[in-house]
Each structure stands twice: as structure tokens, then as C-alpha cells.
PDB file of N, CA and C in Angstrom:
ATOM      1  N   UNK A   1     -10.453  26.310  -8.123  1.00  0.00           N
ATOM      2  CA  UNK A   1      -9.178  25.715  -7.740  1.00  0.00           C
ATOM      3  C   UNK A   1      -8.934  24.492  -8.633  1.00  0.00           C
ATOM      4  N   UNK A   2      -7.926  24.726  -9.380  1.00  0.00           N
ATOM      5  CA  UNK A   2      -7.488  23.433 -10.324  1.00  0.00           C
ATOM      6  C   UNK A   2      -7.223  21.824  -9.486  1.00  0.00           C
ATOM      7  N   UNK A   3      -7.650  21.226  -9.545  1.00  0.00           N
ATOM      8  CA  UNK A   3      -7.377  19.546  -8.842  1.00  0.00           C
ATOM      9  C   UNK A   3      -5.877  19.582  -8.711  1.00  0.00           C
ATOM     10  N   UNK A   4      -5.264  18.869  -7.551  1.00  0.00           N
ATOM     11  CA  UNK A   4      -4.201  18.404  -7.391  1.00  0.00           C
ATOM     12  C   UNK A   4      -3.448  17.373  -8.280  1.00  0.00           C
ATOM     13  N   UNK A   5      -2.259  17.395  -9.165  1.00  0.00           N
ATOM     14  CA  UNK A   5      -1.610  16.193  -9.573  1.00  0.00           C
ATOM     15  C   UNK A   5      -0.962  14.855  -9.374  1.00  0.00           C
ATOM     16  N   UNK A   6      -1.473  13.854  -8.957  1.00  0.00           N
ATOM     17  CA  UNK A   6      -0.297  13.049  -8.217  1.00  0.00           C
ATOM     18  C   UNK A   6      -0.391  11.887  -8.515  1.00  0.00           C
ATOM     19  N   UNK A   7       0.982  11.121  -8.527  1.00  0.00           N
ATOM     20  CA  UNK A   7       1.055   9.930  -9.143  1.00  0.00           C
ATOM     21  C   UNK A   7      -0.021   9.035  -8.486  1.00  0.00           C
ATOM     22  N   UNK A   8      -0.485   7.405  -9.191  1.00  0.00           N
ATOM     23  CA  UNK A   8      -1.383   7.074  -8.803  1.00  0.00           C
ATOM     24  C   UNK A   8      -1.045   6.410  -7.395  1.00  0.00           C
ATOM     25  N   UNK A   9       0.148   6.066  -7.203  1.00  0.00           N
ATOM     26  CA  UNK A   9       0.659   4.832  -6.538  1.00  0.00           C
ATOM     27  C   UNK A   9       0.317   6.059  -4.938  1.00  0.00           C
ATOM     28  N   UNK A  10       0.949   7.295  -5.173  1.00  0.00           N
ATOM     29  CA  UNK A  10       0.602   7.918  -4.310  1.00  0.00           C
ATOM     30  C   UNK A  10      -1.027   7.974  -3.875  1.00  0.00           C
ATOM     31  N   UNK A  11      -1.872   8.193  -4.833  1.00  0.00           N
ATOM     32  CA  UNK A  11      -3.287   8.320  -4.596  1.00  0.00           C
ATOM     33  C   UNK A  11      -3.861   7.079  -4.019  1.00  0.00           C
ATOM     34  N   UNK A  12      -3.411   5.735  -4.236  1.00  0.00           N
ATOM     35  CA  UNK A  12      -3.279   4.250  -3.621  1.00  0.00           C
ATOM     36  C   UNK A  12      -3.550   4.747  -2.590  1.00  0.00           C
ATOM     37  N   UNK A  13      -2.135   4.854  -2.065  1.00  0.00           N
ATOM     38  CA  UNK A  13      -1.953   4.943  -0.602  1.00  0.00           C
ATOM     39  C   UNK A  13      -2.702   5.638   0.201  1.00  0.00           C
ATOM     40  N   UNK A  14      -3.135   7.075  -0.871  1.00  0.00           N
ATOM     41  CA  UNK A  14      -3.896   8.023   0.192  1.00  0.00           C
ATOM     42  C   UNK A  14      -5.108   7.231   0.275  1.00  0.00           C
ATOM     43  N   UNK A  15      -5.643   7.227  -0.500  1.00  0.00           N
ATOM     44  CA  UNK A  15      -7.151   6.195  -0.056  1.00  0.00           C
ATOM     45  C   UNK A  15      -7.516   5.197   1.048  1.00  0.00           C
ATOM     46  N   UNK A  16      -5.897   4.077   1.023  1.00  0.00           N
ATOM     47  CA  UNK A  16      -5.876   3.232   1.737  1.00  0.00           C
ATOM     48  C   UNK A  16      -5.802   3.838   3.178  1.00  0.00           C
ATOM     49  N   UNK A  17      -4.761   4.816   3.312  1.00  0.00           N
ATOM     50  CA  UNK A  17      -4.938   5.928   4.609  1.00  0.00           C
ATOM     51  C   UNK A  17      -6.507   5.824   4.986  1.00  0.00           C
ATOM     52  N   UNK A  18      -7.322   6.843   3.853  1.00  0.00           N
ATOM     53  CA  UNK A  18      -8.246   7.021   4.583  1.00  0.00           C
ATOM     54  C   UNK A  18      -9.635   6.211   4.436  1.00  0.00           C
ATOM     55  N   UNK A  19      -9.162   5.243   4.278  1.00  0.00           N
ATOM     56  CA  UNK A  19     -10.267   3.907   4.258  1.00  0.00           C
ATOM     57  C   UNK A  19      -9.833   3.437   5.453  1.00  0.00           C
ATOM     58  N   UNK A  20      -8.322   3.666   6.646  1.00  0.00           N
ATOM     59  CA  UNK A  20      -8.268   2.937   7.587  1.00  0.00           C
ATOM     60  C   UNK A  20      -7.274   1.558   7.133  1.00  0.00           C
ATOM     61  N   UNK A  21      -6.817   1.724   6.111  1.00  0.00           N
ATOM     62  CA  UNK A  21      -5.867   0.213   5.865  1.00  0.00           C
ATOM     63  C   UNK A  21      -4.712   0.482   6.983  1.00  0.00           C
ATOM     64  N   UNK A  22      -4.735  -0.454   7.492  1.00  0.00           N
ATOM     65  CA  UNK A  22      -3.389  -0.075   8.369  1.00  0.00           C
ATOM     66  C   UNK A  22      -2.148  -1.575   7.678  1.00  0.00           C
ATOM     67  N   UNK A  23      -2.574  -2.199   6.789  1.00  0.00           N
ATOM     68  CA  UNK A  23      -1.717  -3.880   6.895  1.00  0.00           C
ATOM     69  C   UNK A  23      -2.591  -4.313   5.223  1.00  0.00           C
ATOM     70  N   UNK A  24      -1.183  -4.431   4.892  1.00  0.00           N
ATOM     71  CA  UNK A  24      -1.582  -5.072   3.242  1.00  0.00           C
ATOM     72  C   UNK A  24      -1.119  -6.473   3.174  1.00  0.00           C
ATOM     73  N   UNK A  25      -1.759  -7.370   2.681  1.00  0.00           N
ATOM     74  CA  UNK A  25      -1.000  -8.834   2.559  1.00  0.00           C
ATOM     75  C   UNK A  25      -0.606  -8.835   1.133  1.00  0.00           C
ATOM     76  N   UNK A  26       0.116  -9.353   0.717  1.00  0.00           N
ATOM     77  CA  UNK A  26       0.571 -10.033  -0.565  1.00  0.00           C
ATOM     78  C   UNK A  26       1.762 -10.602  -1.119  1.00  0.00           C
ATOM     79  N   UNK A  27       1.917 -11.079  -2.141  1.00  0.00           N
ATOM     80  CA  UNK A  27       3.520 -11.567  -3.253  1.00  0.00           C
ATOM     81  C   UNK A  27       4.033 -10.141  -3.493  1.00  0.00           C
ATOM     82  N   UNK A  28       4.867  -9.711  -3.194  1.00  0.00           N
ATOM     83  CA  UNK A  28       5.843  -8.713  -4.032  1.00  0.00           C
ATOM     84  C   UNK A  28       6.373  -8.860  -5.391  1.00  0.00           C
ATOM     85  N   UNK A  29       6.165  -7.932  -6.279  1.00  0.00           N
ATOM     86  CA  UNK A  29       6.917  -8.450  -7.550  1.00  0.00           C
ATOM     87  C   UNK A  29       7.278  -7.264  -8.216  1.00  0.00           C
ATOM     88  N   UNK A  30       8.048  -7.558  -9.176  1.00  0.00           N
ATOM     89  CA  UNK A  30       8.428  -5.813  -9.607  1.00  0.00           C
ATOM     90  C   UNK A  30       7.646  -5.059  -9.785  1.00  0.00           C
ATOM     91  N   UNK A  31       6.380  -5.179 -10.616  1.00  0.00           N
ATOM     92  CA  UNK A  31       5.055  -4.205 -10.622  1.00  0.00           C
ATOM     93  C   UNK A  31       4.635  -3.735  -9.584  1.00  0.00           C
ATOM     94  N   UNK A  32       4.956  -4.424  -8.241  1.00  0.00           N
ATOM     95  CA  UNK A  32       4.603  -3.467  -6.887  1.00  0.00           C
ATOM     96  C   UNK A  32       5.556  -2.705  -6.327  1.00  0.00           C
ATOM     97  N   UNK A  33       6.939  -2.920  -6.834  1.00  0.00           N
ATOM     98  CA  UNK A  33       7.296  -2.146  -5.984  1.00  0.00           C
ATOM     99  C   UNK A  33       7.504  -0.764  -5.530  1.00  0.00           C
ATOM    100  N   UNK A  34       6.540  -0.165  -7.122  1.00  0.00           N
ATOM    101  CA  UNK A  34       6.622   1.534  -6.913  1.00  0.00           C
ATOM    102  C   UNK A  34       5.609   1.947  -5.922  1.00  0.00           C
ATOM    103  N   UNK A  35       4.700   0.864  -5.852  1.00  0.00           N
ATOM    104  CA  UNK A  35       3.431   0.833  -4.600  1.00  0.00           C
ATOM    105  C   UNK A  35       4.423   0.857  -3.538  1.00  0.00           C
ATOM    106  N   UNK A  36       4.834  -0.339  -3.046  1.00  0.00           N
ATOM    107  CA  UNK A  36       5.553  -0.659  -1.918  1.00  0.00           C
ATOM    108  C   UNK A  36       6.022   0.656  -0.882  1.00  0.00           C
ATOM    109  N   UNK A  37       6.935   1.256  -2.176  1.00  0.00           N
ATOM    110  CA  UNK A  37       8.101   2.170  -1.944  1.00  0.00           C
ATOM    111  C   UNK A  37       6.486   3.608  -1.988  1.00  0.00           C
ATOM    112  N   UNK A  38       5.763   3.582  -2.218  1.00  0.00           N
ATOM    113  CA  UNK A  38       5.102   4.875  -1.656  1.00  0.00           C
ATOM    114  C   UNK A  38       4.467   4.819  -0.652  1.00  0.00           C
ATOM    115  N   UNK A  39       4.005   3.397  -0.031  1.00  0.00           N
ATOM    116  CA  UNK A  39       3.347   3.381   0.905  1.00  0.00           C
ATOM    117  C   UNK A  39       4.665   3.386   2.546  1.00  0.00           C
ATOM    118  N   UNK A  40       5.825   2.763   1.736  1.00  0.00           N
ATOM    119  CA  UNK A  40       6.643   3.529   3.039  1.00  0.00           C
ATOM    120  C   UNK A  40       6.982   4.619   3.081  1.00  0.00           C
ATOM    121  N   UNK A  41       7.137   5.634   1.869  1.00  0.00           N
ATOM    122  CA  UNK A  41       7.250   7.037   1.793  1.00  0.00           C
ATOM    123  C   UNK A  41       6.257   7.431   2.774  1.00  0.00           C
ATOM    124  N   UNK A  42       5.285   7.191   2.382  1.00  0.00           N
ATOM    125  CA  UNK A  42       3.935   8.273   2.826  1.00  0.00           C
ATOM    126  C   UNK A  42       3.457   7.815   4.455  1.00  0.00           C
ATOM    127  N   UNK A  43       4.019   6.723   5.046  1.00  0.00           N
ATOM    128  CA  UNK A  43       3.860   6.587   6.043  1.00  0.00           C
ATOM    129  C   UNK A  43       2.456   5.311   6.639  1.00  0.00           C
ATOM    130  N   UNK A  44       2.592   4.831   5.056  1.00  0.00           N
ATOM    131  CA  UNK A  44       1.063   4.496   5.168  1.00  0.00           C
ATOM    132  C   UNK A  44       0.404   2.584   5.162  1.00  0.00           C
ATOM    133  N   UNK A  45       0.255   1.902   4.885  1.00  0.00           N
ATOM    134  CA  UNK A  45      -0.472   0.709   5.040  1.00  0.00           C
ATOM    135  C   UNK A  45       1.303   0.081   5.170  1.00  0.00           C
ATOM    136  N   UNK A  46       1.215  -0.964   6.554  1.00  0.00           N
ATOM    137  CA  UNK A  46       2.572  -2.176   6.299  1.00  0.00           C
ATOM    138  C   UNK A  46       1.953  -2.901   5.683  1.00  0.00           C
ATOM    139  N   UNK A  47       3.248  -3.365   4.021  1.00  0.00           N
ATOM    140  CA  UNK A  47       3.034  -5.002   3.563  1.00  0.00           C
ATOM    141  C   UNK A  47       3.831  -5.831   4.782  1.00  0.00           C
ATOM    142  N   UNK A  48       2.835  -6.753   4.928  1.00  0.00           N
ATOM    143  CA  UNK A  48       3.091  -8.494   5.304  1.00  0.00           C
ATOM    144  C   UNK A  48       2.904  -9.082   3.974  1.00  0.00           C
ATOM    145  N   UNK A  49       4.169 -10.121   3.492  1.00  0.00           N
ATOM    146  CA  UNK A  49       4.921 -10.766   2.756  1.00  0.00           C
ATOM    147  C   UNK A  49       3.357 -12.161   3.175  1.00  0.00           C
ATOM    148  N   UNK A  50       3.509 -12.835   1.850  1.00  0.00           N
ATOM    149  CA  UNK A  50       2.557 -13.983   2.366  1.00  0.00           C
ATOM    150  C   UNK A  50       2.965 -15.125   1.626  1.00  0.00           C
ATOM    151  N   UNK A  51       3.254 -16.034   1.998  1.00  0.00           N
ATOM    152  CA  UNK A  51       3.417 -17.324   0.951  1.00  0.00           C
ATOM    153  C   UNK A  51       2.296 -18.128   0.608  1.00  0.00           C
ATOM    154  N   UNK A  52       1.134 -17.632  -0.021  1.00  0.00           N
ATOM    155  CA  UNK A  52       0.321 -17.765  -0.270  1.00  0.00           C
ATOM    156  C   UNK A  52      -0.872 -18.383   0.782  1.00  0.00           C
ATOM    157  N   UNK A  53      -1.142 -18.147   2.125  1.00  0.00           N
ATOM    158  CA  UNK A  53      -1.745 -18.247   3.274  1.00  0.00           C
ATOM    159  C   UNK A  53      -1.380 -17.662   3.838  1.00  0.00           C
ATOM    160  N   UNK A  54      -2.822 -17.053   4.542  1.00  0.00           N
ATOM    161  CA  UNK A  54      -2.505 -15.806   5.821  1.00  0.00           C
ATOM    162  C   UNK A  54      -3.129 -16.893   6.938  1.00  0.00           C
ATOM    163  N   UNK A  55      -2.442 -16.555   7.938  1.00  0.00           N
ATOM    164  CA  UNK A  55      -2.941 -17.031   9.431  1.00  0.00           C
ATOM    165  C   UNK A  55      -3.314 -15.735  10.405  1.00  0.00           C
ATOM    166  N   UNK A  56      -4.568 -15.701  10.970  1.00  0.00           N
ATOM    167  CA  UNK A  56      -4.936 -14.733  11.294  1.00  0.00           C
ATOM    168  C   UNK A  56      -4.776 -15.007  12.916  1.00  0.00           C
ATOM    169  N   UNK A  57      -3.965 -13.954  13.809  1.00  0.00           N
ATOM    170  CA  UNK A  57      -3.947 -14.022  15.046  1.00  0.00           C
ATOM    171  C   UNK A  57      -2.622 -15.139  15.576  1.00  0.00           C
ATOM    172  N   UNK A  58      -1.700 -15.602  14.830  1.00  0.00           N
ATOM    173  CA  UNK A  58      -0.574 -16.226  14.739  1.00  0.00           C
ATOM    174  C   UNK A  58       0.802 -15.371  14.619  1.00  0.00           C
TER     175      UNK A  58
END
């Protein structure tokens, strides 16, 4: 069976799926946003926006 083809941003996401990422922190910038836009395609990790500090449980 020949391997499946798929963009990477997609393969990102699948990993992060199945590593259990449920929540990504970071800066958005144009280089992410083909990430961004696959991980809401695919159903998969929410970005939280961060201004450079996360507060955990806030």
C-alpha cells in the first residue's frame, strides 16, 4: 500500500490529535495561519491568543 499524501500543516494537526493536544498557546502571524486554518478545518487543537504570558487556571 503506497503511503498517504498530505500537506504538512494537516499532518501537524493529526499528530497533535493524537498526542491529545486539545489547546495551543501562541502569537499568530502570517506563517501560522495555514496551521491555524487546518487545525479548525480538521476539528483539532483550539489556539488561545497570548500576549506573551499564559496564566494558568484564570
Amino acid at each position: 500500500m503506497a503511503a498517504q499524501r498530505i500537506p504538512a500543516v494537516l499532518a501537524a494537526v493529526q499528530i497533535m490529535k493524537d498526542e491529545g493536544v486539545d489547546l495551543v498557546f501562541g502569537c499568530p502571524g502570517a506563517a501560522l495561519l495555514p496551521l491555524y486554518a487546518a487545525m479548525e478545518e480538521a476539528a483539532g487543537p483550539v489556539h488561545e491568543f497570548t500576549h506573551g504570558t499564559f496564566t494558568h487556571g484564570t
